[in-house]
PDB file of N, CA and C in Angstrom:
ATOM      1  N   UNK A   1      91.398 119.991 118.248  1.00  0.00           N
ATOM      2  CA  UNK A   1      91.842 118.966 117.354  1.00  0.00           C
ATOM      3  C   UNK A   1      90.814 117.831 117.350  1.00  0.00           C
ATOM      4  N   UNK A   2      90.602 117.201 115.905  1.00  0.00           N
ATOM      5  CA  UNK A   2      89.065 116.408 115.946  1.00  0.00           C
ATOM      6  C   UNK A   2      89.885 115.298 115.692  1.00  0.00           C
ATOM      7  N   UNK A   3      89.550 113.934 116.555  1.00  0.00           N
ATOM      8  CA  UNK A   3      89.686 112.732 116.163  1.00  0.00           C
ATOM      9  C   UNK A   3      89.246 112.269 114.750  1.00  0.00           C
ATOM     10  N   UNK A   4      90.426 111.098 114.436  1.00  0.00           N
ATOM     11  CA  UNK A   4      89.716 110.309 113.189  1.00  0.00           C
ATOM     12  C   UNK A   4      89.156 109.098 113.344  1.00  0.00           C
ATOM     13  N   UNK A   5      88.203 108.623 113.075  1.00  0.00           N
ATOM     14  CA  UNK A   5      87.037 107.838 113.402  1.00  0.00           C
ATOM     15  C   UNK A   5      87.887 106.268 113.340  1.00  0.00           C
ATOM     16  N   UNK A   6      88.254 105.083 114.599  1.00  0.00           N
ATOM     17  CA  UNK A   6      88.372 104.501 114.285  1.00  0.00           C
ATOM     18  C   UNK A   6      87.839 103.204 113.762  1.00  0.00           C
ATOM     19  N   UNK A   7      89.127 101.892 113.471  1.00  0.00           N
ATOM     20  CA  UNK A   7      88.353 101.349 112.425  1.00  0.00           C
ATOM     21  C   UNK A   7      87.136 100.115 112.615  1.00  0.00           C
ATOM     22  N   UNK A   8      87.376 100.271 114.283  1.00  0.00           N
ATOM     23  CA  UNK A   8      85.414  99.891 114.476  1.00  0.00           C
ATOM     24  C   UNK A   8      84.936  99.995 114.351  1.00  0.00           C
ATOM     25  N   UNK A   9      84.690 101.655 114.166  1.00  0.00           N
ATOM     26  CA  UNK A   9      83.438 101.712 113.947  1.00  0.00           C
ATOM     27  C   UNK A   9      83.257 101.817 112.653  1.00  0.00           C
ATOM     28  N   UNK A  10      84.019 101.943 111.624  1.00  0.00           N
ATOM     29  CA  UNK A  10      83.612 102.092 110.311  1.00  0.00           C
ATOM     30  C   UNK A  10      83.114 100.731 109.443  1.00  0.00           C
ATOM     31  N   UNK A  11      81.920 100.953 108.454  1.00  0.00           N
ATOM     32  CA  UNK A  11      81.639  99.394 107.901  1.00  0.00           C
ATOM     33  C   UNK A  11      82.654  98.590 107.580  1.00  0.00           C
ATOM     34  N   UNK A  12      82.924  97.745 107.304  1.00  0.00           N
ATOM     35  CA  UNK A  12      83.767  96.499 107.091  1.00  0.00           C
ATOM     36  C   UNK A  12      83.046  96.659 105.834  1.00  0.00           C
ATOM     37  N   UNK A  13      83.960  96.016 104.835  1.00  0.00           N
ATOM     38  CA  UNK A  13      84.088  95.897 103.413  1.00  0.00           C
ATOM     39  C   UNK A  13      83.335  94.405 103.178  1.00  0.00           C
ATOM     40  N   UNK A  14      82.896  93.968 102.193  1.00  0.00           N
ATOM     41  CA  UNK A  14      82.481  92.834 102.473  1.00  0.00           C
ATOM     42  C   UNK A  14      82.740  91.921 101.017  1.00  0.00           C
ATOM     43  N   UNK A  15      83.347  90.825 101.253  1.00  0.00           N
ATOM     44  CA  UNK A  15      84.133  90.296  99.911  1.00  0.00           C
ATOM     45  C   UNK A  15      83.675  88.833  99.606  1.00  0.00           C
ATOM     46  N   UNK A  16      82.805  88.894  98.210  1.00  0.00           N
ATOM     47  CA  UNK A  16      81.905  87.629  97.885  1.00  0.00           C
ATOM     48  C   UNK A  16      82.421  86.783  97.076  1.00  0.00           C
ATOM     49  N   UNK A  17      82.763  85.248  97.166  1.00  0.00           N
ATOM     50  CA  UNK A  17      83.136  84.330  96.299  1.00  0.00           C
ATOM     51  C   UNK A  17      81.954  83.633  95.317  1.00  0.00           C
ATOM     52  N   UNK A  18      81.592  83.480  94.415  1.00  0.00           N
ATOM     53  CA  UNK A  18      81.190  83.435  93.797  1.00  0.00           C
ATOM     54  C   UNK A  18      80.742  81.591  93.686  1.00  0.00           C
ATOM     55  N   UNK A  19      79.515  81.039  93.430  1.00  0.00           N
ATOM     56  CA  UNK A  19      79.516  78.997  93.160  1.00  0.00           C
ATOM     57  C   UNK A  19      80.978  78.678  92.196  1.00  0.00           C
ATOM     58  N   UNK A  20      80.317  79.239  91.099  1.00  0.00           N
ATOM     59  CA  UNK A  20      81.259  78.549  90.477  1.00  0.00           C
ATOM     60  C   UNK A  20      82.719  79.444  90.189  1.00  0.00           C
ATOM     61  N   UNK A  21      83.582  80.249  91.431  1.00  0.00           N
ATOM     62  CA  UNK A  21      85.014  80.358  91.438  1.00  0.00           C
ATOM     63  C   UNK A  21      85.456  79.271  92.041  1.00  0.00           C
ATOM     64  N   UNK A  22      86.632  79.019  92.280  1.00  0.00           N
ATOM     65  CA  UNK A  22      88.039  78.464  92.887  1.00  0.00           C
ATOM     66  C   UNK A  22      88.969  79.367  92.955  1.00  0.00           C
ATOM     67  N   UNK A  23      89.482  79.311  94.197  1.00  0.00           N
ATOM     68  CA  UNK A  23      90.668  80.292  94.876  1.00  0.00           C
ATOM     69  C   UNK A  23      91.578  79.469  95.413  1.00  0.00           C
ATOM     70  N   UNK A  24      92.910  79.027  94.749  1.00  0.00           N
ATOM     71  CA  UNK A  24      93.896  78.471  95.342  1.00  0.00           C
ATOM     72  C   UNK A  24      95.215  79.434  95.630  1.00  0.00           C
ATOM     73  N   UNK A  25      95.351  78.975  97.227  1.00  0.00           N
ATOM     74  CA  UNK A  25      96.377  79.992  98.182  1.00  0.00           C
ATOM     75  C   UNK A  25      95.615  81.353  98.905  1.00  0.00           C
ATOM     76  N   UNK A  26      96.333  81.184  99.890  1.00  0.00           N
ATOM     77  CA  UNK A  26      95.880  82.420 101.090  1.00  0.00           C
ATOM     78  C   UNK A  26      95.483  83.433 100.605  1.00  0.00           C
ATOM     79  N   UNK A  27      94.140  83.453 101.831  1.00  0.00           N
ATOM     80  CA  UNK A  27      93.143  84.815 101.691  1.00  0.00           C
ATOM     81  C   UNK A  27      93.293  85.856 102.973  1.00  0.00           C
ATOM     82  N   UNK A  28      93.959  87.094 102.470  1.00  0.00           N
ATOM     83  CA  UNK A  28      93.956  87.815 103.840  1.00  0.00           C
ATOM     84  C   UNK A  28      92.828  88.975 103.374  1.00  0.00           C
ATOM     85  N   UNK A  29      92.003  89.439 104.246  1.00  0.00           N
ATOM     86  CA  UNK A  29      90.533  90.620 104.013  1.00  0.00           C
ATOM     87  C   UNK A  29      90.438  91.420 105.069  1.00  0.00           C
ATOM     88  N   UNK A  30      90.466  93.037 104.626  1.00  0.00           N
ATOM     89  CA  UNK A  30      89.687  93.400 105.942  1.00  0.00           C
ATOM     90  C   UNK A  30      89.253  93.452 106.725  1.00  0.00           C
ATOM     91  N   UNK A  31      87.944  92.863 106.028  1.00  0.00           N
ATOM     92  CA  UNK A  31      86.443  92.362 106.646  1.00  0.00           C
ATOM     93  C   UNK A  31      86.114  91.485 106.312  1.00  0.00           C
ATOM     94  N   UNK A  32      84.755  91.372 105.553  1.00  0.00           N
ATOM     95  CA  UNK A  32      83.855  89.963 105.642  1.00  0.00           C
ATOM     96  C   UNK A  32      84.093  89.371 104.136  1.00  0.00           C
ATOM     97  N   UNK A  33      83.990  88.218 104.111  1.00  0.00           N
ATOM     98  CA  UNK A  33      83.976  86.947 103.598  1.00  0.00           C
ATOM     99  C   UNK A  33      82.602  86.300 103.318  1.00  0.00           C
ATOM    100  N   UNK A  34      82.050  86.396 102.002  1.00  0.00           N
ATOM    101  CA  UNK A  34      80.915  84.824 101.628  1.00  0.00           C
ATOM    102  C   UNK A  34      81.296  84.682 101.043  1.00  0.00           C
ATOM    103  N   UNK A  35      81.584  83.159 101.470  1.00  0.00           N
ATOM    104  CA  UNK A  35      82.010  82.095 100.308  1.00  0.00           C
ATOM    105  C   UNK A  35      80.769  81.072  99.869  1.00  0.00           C
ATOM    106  N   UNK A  36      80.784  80.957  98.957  1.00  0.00           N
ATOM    107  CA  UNK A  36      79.525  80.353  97.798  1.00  0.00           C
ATOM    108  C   UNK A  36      80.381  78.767  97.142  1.00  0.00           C
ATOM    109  N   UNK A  37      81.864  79.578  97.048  1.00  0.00           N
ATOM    110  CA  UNK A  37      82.772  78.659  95.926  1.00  0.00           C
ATOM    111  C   UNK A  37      83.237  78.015  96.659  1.00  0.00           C
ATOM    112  N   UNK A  38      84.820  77.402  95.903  1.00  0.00           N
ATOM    113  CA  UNK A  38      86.000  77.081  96.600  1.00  0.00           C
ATOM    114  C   UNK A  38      87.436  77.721  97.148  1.00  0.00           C
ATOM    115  N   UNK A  39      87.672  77.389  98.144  1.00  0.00           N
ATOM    116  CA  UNK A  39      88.869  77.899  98.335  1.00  0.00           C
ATOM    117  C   UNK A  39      90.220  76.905  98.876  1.00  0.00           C
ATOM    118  N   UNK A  40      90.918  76.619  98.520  1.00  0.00           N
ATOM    119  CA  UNK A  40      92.486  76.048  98.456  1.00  0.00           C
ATOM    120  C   UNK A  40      93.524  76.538  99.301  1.00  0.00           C
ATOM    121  N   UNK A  41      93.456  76.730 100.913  1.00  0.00           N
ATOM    122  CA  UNK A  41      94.329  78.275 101.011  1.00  0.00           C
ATOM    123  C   UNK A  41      93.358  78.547 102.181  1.00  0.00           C
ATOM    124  N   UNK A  42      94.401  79.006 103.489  1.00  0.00           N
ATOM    125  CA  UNK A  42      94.146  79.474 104.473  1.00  0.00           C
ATOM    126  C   UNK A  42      93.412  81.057 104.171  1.00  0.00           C
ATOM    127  N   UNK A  43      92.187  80.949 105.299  1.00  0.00           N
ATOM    128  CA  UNK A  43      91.189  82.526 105.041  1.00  0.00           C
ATOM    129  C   UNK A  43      91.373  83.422 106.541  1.00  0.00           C
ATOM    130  N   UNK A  44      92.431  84.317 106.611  1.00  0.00           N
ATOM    131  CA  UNK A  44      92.459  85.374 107.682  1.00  0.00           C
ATOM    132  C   UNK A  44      91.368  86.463 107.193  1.00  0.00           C
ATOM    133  N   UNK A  45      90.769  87.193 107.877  1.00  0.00           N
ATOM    134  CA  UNK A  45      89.623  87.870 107.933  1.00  0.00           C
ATOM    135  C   UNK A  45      89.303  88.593 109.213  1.00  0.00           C
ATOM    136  N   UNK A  46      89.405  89.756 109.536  1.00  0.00           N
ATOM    137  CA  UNK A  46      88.955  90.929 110.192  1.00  0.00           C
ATOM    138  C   UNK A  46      87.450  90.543 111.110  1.00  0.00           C
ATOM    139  N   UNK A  47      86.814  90.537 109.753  1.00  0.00           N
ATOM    140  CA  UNK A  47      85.552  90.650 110.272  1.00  0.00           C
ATOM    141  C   UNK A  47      84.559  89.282 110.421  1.00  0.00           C
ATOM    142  N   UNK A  48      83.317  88.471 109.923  1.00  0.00           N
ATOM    143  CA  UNK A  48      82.983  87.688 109.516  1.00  0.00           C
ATOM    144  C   UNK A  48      83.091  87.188 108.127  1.00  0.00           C
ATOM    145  N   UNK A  49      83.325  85.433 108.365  1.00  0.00           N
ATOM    146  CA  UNK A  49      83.148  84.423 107.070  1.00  0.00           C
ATOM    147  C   UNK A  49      82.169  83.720 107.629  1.00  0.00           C
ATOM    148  N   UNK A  50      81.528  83.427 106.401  1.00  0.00           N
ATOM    149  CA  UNK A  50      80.227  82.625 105.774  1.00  0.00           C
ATOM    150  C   UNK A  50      80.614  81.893 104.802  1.00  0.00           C
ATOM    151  N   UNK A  51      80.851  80.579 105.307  1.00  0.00           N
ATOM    152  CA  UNK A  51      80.857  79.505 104.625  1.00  0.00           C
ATOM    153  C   UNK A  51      79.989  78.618 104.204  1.00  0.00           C
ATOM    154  N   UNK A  52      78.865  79.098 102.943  1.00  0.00           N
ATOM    155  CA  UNK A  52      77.599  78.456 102.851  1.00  0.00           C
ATOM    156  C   UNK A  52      77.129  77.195 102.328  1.00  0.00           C
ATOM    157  N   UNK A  53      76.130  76.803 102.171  1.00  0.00           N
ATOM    158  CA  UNK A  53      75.874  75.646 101.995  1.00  0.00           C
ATOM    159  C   UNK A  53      76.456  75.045 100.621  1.00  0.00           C
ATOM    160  N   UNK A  54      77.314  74.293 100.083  1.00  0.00           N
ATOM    161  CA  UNK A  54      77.895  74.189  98.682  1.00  0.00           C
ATOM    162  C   UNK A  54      79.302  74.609  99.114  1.00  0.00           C
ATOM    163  N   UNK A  55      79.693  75.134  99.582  1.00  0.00           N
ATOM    164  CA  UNK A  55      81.017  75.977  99.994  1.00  0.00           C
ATOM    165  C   UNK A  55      81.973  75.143 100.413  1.00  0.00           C
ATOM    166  N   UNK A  56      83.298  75.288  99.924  1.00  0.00           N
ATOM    167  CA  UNK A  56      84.370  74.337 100.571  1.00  0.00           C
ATOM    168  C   UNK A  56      85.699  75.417 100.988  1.00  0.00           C
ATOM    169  N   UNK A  57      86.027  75.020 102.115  1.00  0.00           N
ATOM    170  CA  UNK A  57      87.576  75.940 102.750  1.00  0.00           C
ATOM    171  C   UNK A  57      88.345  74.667 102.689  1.00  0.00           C
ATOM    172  N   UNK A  58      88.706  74.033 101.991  1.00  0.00           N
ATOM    173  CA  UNK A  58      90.495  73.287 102.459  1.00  0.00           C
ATOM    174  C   UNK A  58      91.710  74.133 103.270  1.00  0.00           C
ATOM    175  N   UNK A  59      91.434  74.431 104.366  1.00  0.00           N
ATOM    176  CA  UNK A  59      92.505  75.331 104.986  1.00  0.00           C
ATOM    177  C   UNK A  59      92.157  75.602 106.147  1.00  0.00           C
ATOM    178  N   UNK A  60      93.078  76.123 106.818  1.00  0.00           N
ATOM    179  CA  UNK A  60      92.458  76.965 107.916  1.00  0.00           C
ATOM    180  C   UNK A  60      92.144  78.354 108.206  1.00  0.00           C
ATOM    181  N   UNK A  61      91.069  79.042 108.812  1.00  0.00           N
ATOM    182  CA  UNK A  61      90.282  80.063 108.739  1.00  0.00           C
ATOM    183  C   UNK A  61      90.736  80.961 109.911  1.00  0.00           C
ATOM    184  N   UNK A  62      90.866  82.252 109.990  1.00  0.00           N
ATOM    185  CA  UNK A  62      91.024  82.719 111.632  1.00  0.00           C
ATOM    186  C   UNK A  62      90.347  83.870 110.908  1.00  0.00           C
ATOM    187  N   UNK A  63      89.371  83.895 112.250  1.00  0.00           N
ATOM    188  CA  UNK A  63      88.485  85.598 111.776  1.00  0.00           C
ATOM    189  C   UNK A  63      88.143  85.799 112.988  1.00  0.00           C
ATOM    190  N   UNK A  64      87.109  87.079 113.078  1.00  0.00           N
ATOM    191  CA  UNK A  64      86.096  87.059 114.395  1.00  0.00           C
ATOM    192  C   UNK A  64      85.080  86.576 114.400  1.00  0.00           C
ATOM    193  N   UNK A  65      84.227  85.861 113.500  1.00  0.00           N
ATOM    194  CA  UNK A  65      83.021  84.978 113.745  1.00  0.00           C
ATOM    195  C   UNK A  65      82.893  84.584 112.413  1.00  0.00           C
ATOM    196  N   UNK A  66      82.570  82.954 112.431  1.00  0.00           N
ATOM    197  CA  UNK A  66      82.164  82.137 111.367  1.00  0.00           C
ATOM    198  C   UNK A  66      81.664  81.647 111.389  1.00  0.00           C
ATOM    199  N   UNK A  67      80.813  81.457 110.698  1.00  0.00           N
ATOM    200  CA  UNK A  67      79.188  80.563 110.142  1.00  0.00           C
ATOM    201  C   UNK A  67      79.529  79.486 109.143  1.00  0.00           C
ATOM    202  N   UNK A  68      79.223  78.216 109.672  1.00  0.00           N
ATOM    203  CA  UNK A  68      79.654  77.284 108.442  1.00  0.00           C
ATOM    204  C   UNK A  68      78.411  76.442 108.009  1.00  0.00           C
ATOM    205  N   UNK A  69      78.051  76.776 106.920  1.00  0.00           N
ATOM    206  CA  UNK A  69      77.026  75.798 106.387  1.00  0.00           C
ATOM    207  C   UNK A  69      77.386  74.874 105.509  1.00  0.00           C
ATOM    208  N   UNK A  70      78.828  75.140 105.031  1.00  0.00           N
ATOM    209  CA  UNK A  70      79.396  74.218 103.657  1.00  0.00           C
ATOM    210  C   UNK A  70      80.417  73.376 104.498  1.00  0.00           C
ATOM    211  N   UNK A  71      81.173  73.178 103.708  1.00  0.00           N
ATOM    212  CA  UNK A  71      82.552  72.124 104.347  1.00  0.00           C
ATOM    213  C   UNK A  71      83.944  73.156 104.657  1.00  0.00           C
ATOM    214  N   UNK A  72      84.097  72.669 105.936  1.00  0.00           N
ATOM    215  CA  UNK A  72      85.553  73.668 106.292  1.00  0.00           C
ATOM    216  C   UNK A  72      86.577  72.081 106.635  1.00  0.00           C
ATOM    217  N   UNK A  73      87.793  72.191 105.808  1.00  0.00           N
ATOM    218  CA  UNK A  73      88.690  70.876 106.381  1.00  0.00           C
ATOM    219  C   UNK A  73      90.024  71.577 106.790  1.00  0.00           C
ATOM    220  N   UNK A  74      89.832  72.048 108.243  1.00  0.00           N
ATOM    221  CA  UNK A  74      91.111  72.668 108.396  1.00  0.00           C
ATOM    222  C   UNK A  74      90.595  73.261 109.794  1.00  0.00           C
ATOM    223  N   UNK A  75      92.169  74.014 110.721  1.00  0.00           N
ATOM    224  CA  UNK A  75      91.844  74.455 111.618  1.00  0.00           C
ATOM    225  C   UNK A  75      90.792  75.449 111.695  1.00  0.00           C
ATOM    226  N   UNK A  76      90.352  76.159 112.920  1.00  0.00           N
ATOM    227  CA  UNK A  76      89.141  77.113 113.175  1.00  0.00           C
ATOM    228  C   UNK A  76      89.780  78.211 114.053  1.00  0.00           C
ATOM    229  N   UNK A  77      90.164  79.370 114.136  1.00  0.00           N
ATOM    230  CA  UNK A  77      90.472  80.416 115.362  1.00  0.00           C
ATOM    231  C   UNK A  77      89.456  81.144 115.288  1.00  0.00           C
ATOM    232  N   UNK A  78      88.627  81.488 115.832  1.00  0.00           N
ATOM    233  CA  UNK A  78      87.539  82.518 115.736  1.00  0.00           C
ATOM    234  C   UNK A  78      86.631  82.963 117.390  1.00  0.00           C
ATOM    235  N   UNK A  79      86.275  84.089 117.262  1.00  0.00           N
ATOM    236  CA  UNK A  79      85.420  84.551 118.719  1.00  0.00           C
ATOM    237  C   UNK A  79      84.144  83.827 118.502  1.00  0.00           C
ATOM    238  N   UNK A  80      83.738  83.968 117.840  1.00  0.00           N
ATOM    239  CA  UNK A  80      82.239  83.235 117.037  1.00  0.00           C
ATOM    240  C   UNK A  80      82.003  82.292 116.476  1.00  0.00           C
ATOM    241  N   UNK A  81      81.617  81.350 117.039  1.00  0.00           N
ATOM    242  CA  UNK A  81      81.368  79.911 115.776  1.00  0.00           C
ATOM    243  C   UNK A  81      80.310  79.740 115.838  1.00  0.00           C
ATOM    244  N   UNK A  82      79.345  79.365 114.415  1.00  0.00           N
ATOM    245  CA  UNK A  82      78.086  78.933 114.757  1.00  0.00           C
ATOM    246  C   UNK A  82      78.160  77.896 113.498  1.00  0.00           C
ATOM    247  N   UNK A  83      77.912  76.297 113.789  1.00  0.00           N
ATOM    248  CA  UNK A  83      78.473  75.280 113.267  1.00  0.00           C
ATOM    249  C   UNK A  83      76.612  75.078 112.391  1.00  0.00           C
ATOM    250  N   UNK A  84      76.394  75.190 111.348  1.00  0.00           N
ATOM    251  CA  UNK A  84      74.956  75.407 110.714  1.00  0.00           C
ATOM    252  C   UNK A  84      74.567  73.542 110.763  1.00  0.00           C
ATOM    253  N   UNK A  85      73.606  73.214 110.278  1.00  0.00           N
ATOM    254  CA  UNK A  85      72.949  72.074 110.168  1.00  0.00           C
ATOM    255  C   UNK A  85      73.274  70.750 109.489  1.00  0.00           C
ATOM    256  N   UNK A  86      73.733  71.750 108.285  1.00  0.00           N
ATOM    257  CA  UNK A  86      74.026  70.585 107.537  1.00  0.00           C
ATOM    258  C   UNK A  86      75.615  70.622 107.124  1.00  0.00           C
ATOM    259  N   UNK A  87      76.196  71.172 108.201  1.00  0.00           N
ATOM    260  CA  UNK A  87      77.973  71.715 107.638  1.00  0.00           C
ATOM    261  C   UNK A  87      78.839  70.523 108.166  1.00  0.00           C
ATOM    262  N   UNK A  88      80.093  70.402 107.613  1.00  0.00           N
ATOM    263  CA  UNK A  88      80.701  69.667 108.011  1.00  0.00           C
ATOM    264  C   UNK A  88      82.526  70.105 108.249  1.00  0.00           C
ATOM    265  N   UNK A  89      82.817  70.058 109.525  1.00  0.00           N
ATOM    266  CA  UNK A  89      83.498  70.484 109.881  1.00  0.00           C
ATOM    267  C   UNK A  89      84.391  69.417 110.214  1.00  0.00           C
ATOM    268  N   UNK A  90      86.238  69.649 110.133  1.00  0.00           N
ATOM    269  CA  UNK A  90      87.275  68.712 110.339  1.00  0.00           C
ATOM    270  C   UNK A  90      88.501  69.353 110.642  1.00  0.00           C
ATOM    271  N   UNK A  91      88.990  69.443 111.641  1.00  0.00           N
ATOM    272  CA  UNK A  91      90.019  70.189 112.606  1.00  0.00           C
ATOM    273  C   UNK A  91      89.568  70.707 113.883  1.00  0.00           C
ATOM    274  N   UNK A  92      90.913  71.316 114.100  1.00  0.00           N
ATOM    275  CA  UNK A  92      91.045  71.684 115.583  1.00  0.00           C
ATOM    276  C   UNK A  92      90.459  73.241 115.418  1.00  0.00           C
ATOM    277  N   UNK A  93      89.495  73.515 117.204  1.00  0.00           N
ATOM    278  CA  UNK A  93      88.577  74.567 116.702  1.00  0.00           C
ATOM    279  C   UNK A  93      88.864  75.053 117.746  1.00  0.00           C
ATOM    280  N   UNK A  94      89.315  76.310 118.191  1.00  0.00           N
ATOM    281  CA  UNK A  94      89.003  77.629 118.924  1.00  0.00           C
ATOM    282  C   UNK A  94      88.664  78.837 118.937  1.00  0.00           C
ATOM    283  N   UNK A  95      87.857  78.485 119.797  1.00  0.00           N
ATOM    284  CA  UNK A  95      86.333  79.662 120.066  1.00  0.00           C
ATOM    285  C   UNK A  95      86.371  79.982 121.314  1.00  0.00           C
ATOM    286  N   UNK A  96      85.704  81.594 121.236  1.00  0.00           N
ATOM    287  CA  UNK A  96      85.078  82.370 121.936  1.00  0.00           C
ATOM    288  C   UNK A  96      83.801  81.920 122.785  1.00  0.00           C
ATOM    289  N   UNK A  97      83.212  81.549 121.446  1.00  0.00           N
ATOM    290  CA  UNK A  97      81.839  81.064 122.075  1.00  0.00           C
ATOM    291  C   UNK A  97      81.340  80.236 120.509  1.00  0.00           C
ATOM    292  N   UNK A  98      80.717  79.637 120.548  1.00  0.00           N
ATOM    293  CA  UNK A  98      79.917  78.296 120.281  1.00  0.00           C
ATOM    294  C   UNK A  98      78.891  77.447 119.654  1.00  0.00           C
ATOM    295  N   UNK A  99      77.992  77.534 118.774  1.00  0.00           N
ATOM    296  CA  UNK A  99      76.574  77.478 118.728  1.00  0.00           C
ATOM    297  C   UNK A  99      76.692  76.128 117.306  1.00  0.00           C
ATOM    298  N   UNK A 100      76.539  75.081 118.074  1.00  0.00           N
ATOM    299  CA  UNK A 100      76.622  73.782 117.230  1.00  0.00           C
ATOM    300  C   UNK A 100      75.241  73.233 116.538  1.00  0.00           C
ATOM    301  N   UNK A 101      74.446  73.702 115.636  1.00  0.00           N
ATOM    302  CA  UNK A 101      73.405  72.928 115.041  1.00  0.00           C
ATOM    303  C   UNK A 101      73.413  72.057 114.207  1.00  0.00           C
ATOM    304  N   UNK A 102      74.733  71.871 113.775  1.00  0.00           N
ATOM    305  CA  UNK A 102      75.306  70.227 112.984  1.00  0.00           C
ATOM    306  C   UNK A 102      74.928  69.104 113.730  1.00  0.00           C
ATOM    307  N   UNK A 103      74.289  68.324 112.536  1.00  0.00           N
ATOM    308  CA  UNK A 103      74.179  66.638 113.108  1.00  0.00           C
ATOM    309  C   UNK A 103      75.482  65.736 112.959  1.00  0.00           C
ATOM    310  N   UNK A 104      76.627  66.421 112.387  1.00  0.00           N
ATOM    311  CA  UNK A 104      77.189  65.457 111.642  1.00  0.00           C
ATOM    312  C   UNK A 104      78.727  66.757 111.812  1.00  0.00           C
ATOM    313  N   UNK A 105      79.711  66.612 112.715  1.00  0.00           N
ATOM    314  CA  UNK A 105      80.948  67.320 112.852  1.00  0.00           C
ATOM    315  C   UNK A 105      82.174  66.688 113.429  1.00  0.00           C
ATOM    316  N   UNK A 106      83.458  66.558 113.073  1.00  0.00           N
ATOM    317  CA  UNK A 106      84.365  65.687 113.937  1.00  0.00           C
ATOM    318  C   UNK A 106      85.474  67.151 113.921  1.00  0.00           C
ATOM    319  N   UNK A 107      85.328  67.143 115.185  1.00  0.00           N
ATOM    320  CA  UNK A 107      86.149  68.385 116.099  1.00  0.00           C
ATOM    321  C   UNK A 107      87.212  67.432 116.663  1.00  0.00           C
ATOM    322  N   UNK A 108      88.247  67.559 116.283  1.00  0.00           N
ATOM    323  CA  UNK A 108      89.307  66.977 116.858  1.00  0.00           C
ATOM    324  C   UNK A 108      89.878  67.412 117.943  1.00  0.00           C
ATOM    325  N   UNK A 109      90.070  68.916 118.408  1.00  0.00           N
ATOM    326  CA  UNK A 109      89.889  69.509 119.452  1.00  0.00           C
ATOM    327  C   UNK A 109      89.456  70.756 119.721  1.00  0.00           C
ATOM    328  N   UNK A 110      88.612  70.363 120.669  1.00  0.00           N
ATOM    329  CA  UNK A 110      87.822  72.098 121.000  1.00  0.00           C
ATOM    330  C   UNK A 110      88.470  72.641 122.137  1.00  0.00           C
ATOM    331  N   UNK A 111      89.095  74.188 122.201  1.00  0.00           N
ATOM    332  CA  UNK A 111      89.364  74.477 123.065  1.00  0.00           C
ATOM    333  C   UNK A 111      88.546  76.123 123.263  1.00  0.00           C
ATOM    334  N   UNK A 112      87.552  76.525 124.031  1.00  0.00           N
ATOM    335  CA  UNK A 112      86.966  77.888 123.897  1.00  0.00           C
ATOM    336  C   UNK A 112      87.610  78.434 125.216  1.00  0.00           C
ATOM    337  N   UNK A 113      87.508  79.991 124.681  1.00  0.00           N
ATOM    338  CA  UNK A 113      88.795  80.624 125.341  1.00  0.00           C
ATOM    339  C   UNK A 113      88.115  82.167 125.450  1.00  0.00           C
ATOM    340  N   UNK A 114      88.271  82.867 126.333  1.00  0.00           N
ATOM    341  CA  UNK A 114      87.739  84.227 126.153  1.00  0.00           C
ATOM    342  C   UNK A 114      88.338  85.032 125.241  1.00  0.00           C
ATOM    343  N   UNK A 115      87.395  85.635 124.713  1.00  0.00           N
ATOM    344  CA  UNK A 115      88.009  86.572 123.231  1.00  0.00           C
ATOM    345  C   UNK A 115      87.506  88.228 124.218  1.00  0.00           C
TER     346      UNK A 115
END
């Protein structure tokens, strides 16, 4: 009897927002997330979000690793954070692990936690 391949190892789907969309109300995904646009509305996600430079989340996000280069105003749950340069971040953030290259972030509370 042959196993069926699980869903680790298989690619993750990968789901692109577009500059000029807007998405108001909750995003649940597979997998991965770039956001370009806006979104209105909490983003659950499987795999990775990319929140790029121009990019706005009003909500809160829970995935396994997120990259923020745009604006996130809302909580953070994630194994992965990597806070980009010019991003600006506002809520409470828990992480796995960490990687802050923002000059400019107000973390109201950080709590990192083993994932």
């Amino acid at each position: 009897m042959r196993k069926s391949a699980s869903q680790d190892t298989t690619e993750m789907s990968q789901t692109i927002v577009l500059n000029d969309s807007e998405i108001e109300g909750d995003i649940i995904l597979p997998g991965n997330l770039c956001l370009f646009g806006k979104i209105s509305g909490n983003v659950t996600a499987k795999g990775k979000v990319e929140v790029k430079l121009g990019a706005v989340v009003t909500g809160n996000i829970f995935c396994r690793e997120l990259e923020i280069g745009g604006v996130v105003e809302g909580n953070v749950e994630a194994c992965f954070l990597m806070i980009e340069e010019n991003a600006v971040l506002k809520g409470d953030v828990q992480a796995g692990k960490l990687l802050v290259r923002a000059v400019k972030y107000d973390i109201k509370r950080l709590r990192l936690v083993r994932k």
